[in-house]
Protein backbone atom coordinates (compact mmCIF):
# COMPACT_ATOMS: atom_id res chain seq x y z
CA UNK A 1 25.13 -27.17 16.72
CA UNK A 2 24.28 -30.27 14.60
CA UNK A 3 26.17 -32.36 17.90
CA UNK A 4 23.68 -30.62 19.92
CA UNK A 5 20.74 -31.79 17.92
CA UNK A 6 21.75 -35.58 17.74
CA UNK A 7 22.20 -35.47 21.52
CA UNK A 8 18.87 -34.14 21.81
CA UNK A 9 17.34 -36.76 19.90
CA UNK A 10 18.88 -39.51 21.77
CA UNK A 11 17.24 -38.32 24.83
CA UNK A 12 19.23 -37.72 27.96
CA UNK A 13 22.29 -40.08 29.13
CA UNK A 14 21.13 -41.02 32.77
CA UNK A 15 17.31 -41.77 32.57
CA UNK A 16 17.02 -42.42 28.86
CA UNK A 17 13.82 -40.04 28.74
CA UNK A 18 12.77 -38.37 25.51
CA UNK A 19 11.40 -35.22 27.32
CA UNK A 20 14.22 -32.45 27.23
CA UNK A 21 13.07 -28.93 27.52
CA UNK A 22 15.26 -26.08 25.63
CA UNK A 23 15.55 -23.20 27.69
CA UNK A 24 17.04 -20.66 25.09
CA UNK A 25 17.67 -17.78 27.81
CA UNK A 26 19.89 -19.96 29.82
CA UNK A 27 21.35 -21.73 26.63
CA UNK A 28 20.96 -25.29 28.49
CA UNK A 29 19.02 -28.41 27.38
CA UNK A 30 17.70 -30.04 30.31
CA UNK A 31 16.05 -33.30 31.40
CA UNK A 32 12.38 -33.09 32.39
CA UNK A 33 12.59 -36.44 34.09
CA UNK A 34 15.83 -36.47 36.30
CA UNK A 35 17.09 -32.70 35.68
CA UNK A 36 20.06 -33.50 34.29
CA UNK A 37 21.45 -30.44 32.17
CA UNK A 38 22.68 -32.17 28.78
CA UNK A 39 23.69 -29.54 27.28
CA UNK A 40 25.18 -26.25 28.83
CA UNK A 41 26.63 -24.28 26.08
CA UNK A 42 24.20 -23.56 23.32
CA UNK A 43 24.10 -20.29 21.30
CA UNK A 44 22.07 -17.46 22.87
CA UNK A 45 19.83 -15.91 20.13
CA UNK A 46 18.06 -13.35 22.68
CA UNK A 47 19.39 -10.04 22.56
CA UNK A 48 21.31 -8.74 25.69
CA UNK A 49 19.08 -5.78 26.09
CA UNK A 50 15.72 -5.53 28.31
CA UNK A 51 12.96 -4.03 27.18
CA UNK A 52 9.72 -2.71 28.94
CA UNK A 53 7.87 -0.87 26.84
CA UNK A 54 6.51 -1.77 23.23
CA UNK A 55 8.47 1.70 22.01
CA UNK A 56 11.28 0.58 23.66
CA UNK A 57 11.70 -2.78 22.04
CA UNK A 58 11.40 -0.77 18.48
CA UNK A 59 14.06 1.53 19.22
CA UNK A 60 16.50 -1.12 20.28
CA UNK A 61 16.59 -3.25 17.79
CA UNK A 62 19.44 -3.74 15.37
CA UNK A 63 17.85 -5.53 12.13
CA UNK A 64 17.18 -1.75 10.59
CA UNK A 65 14.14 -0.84 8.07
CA UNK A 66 12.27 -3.43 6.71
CA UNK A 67 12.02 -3.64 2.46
CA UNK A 68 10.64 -1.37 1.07
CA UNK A 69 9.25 -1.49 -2.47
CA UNK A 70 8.32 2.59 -3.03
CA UNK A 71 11.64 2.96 -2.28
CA UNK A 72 13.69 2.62 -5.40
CA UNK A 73 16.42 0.95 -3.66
CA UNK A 74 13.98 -1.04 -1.41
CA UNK A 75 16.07 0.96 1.40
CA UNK A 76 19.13 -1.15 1.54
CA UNK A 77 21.43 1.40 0.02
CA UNK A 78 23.66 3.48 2.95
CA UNK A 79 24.60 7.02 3.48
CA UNK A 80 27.19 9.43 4.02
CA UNK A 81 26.36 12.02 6.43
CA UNK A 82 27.99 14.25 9.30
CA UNK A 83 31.00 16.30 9.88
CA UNK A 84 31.81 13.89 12.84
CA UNK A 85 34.28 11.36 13.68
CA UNK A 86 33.92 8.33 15.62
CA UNK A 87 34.31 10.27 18.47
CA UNK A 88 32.26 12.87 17.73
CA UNK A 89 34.23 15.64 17.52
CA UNK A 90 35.00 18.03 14.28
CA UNK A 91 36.67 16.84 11.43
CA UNK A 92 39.30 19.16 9.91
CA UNK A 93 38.80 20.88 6.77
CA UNK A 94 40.94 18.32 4.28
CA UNK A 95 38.29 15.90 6.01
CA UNK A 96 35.85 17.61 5.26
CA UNK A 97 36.58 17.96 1.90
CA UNK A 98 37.26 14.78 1.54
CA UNK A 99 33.75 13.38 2.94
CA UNK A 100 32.20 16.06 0.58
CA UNK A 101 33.56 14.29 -2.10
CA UNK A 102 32.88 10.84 -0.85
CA UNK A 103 29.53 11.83 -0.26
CA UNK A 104 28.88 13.30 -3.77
CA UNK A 105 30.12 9.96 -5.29
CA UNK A 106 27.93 7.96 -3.74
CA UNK A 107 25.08 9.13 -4.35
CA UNK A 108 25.88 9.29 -7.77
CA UNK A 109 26.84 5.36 -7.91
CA UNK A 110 23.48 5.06 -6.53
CA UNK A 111 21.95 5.14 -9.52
CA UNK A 112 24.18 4.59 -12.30
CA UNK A 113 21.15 3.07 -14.82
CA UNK A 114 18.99 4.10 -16.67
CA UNK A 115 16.66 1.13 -14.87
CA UNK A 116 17.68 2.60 -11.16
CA UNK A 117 17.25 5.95 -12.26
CA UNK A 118 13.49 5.37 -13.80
CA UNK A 119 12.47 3.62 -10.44
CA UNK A 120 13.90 6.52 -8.27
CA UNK A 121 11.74 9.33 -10.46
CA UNK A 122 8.60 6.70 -10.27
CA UNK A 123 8.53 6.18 -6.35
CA UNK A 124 9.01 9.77 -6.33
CA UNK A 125 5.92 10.32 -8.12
CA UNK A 126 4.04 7.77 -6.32
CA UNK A 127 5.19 9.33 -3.07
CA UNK A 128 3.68 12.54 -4.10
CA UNK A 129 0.32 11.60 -5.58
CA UNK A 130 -0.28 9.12 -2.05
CA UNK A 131 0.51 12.20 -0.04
CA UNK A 132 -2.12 13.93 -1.73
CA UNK A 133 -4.34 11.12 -2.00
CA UNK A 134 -4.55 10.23 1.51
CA UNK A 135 -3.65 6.87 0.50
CA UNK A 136 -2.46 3.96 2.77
CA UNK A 137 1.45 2.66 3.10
CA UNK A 138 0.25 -0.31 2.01
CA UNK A 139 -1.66 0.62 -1.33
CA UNK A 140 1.48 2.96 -2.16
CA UNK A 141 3.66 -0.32 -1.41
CA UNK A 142 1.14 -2.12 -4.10
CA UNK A 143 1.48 0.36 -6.61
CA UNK A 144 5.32 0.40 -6.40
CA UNK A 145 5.25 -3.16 -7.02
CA UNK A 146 2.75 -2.94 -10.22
CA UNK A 147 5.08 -0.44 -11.65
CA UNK A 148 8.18 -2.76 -11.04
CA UNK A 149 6.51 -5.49 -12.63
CA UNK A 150 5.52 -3.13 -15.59
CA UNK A 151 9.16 -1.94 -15.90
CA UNK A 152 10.40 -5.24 -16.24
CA UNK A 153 7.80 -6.01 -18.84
CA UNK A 154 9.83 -3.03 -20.59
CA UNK A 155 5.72 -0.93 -20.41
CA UNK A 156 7.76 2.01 -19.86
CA UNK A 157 9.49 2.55 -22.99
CA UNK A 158 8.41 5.31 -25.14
CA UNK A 159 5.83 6.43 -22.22
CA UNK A 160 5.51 9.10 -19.54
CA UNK A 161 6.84 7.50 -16.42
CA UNK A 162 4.20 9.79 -14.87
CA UNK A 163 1.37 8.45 -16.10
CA UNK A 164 2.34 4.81 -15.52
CA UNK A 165 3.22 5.61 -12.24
CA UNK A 166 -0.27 7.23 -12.22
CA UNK A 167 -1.89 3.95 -13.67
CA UNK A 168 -0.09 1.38 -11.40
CA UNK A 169 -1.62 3.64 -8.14
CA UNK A 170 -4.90 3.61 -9.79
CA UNK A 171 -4.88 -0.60 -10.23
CA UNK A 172 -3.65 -0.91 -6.71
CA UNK A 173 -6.85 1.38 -5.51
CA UNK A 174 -8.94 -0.82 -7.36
CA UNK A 175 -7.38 -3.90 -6.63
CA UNK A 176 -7.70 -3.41 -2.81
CA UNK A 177 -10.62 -1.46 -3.08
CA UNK A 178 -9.82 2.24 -2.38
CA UNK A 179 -12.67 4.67 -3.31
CA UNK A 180 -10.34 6.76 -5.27
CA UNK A 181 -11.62 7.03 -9.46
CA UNK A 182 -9.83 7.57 -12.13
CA UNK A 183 -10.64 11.00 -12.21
CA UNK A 184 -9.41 11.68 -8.63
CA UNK A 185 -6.18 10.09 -9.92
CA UNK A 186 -5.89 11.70 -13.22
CA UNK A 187 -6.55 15.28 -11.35
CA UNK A 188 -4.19 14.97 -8.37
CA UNK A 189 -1.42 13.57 -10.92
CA UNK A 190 -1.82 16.47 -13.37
CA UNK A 191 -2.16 14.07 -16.22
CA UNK A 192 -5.45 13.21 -18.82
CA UNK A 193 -7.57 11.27 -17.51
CA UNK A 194 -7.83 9.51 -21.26
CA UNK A 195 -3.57 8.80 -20.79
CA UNK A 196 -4.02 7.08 -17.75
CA UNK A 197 -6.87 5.25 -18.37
CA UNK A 198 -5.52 3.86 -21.81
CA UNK A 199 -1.87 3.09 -19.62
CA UNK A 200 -4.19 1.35 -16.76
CA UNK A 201 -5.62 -1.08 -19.09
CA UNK A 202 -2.52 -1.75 -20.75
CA UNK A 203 -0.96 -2.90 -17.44
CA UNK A 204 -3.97 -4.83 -16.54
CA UNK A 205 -3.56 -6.64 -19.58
CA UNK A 206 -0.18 -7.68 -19.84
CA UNK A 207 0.31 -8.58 -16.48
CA UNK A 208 -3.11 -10.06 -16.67
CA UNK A 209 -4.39 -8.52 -13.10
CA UNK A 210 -7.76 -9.84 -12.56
CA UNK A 211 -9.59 -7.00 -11.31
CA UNK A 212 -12.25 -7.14 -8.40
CA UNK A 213 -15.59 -5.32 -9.03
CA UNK A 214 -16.27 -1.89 -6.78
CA UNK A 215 -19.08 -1.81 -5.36
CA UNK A 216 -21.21 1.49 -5.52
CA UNK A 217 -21.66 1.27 -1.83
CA UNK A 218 -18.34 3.12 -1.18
CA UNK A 219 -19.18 5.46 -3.04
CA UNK A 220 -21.94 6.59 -1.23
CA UNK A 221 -20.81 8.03 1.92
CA UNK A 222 -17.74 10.15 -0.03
CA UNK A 223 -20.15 11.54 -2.90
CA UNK A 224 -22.60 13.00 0.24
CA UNK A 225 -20.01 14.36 2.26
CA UNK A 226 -18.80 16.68 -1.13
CA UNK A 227 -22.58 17.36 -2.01
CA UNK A 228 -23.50 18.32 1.98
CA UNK A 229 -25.80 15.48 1.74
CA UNK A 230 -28.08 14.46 4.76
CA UNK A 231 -27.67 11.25 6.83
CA UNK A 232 -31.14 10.30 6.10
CA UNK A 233 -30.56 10.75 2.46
CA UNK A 234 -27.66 8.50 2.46
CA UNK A 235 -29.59 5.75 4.60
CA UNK A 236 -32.28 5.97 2.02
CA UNK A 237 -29.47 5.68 -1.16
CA UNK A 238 -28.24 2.62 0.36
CA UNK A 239 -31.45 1.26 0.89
CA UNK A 240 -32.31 2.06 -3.39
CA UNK A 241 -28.99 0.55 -4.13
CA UNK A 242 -29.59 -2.99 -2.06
CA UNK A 243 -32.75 -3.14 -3.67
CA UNK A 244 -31.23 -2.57 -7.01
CA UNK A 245 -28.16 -5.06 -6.28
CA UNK A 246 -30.90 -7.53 -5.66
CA UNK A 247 -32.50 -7.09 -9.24
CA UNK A 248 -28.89 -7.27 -10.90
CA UNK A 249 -29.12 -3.50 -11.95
CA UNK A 250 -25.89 -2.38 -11.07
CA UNK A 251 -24.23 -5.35 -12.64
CA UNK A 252 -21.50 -3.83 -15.59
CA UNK A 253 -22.17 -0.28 -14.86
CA UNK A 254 -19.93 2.31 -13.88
CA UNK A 255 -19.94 2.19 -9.59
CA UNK A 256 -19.53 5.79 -9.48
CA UNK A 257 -21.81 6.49 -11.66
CA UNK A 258 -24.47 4.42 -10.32
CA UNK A 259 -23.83 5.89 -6.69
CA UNK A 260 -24.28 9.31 -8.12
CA UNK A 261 -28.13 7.99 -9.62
CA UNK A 262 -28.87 6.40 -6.73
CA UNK A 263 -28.18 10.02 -4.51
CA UNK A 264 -30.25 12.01 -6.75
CA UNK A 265 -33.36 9.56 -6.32
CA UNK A 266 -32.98 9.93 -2.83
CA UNK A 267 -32.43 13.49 -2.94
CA UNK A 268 -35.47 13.43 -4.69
CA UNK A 269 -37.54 11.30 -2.54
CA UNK A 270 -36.47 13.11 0.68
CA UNK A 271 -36.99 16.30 -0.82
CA UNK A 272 -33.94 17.75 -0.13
CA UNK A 273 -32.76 20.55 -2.89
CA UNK A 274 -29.78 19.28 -4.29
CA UNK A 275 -29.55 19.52 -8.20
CA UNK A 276 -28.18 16.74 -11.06
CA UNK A 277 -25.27 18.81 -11.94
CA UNK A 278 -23.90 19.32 -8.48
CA UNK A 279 -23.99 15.40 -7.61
CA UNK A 280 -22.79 15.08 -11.42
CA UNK A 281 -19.39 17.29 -11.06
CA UNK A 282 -18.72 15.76 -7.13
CA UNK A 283 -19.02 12.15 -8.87
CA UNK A 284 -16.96 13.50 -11.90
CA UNK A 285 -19.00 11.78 -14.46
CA UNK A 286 -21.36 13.78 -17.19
CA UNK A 287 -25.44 14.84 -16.27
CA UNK A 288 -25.99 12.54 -19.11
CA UNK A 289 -25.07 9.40 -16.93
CA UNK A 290 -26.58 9.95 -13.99
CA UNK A 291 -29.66 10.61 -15.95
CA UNK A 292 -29.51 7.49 -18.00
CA UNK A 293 -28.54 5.62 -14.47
CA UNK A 294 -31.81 7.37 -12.63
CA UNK A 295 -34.26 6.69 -15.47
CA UNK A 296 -33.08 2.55 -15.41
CA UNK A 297 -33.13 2.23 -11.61
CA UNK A 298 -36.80 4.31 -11.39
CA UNK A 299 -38.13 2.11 -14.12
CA UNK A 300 -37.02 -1.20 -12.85
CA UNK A 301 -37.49 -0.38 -9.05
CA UNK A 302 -40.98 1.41 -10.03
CA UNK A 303 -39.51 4.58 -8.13
């Protein structure tokens, strides 16, 4: 190969031109200038299969899964399945037996830690609470990553590996901005909501994750749909809460919190019957917030 490249750069042997094209189907470097082929035998990288479809070109291809962090192996380890021989036909009982065994062992070596065996129990539980989440591959693939990082820092010792697990997913929603609160986590998970709160700011702090703001916007939409709010009372809540983001209101509050407010004033304005404690227990903060909230934004938006 290296040959090949200094003969390229020397241009071709019978015009002296610089301007040889690679053809990498054919394997041949060949002149531009004169068409003289300089170089017949390369290596042939394309694969030796045709494909027509986009579905066909992912079922043919031999480089396997890609890595995959909420996978406690990343999926590189193998398995041991089937009954079958290379053939495909039966195997006999001793082989059986023996391919039992074999089978049983490996799985075992797979995780022969205590490390291996905390990450397989974690993506577990991370598996689970994105299933009933509704949350994206690529948050889950986030949060696996957060809690690798936190296992390294050696967070996990003497702590639930549920409720870190519970606290990494929670700092990947907020990191890539998922409208899903800590109390959505805490619920799902089965865990305190005061447990994985204090484990979520212990992550963010020692792996010093600077954490983006959310914005009280995306709230909106998800906090009518539970409440069986109106269109026209959520195009009048996002009109309260620009005004409000204008006036640096919202700056330092809670976003949830702040949507919740800014529904009840519209419910209010539009005078559709919906009452404080309904919008308060869909938003899962207290009547006592969204009060406080609604009395700042009506006195500093004269509403």
């Amino acid at each position: 190969m290296q040959e090949m490249l200094q003969e390229q750069n020397k241009g071709c042997a019978h015009c002296k031109s610089a301007n040889l094209i690679t053809d990498k189907n054919s394997g041949e470097i060949v002149c531009s200038q004169c068409g003289l082929v300089t170089t017949d035998d390369m290596l042939n990288q394309t694969p030796e299969w045709k494909a027509v479809t986009l579905e066909q070109y992912k079922t043919q291809t031999r480089t396997g899964i890609p890595i995959r962090y909420s996978r406690f192996d990343k999926g590189l380890h193998t398995t041991i399945t089937g009954y079958m021989d290379g053939l495909g036909k039966p195997l006999s009982s001793k082989a059986k037996r023996r391919a039992y065994y074999l089978r049983r062992t490996h799985n075992r070596s797979i995780t022969h830690d205590s490390h291996e065996q905390n990450l397989k129990l974690a993506m577990n539980e991370l598996r689970i609470l994105s299933e009933k989440l509704h949350i994206s591959f690529p948050v889950q693939e986030l949060a696996a990553v957060i809690y690798r990082k936190a296992l390294n820092k050696d967070l996990i010792r003497g702590r639930c590996i549920k409720t870190i697990a519970a606290a990494a997913m929670y700092v990947a929603c907020r990191f890539t901005k998922t409208s899903k609160t800590l109390s959505d986590i805490a619920r799902y998970s089965g865990l305190n909501r005061i447990e994985v709160s204090r484990d979520y700011r212990l992550i963010i702090n020692t792996l010093k994750i600077k954490m983006p703001s959310h914005d009280p916007l995306n709230y909106i939409s998800r906090l009518a749909e539970k409440a069986n709010i109106s269109g026209k009372v959520q195009g009048a809540a996002i009109r309260i809460l620009a005004k409000a983001k204008r006036k640096r209101i919202t700056t330092g509050k809670d976003p949830v919190g702040m949507a919740a407010a800014v529904l009840y004033i519209a419910c209010q304005l539009k005078g559709e019957n919906v009452t404080q404690e309904k919008i308060a227990k869909v938003a899962g903060v207290s009547e006592v917030t969204v009060r406080n909230r609604k009395r700042e934004l009506c006195k500093k938006l004269g509403l």
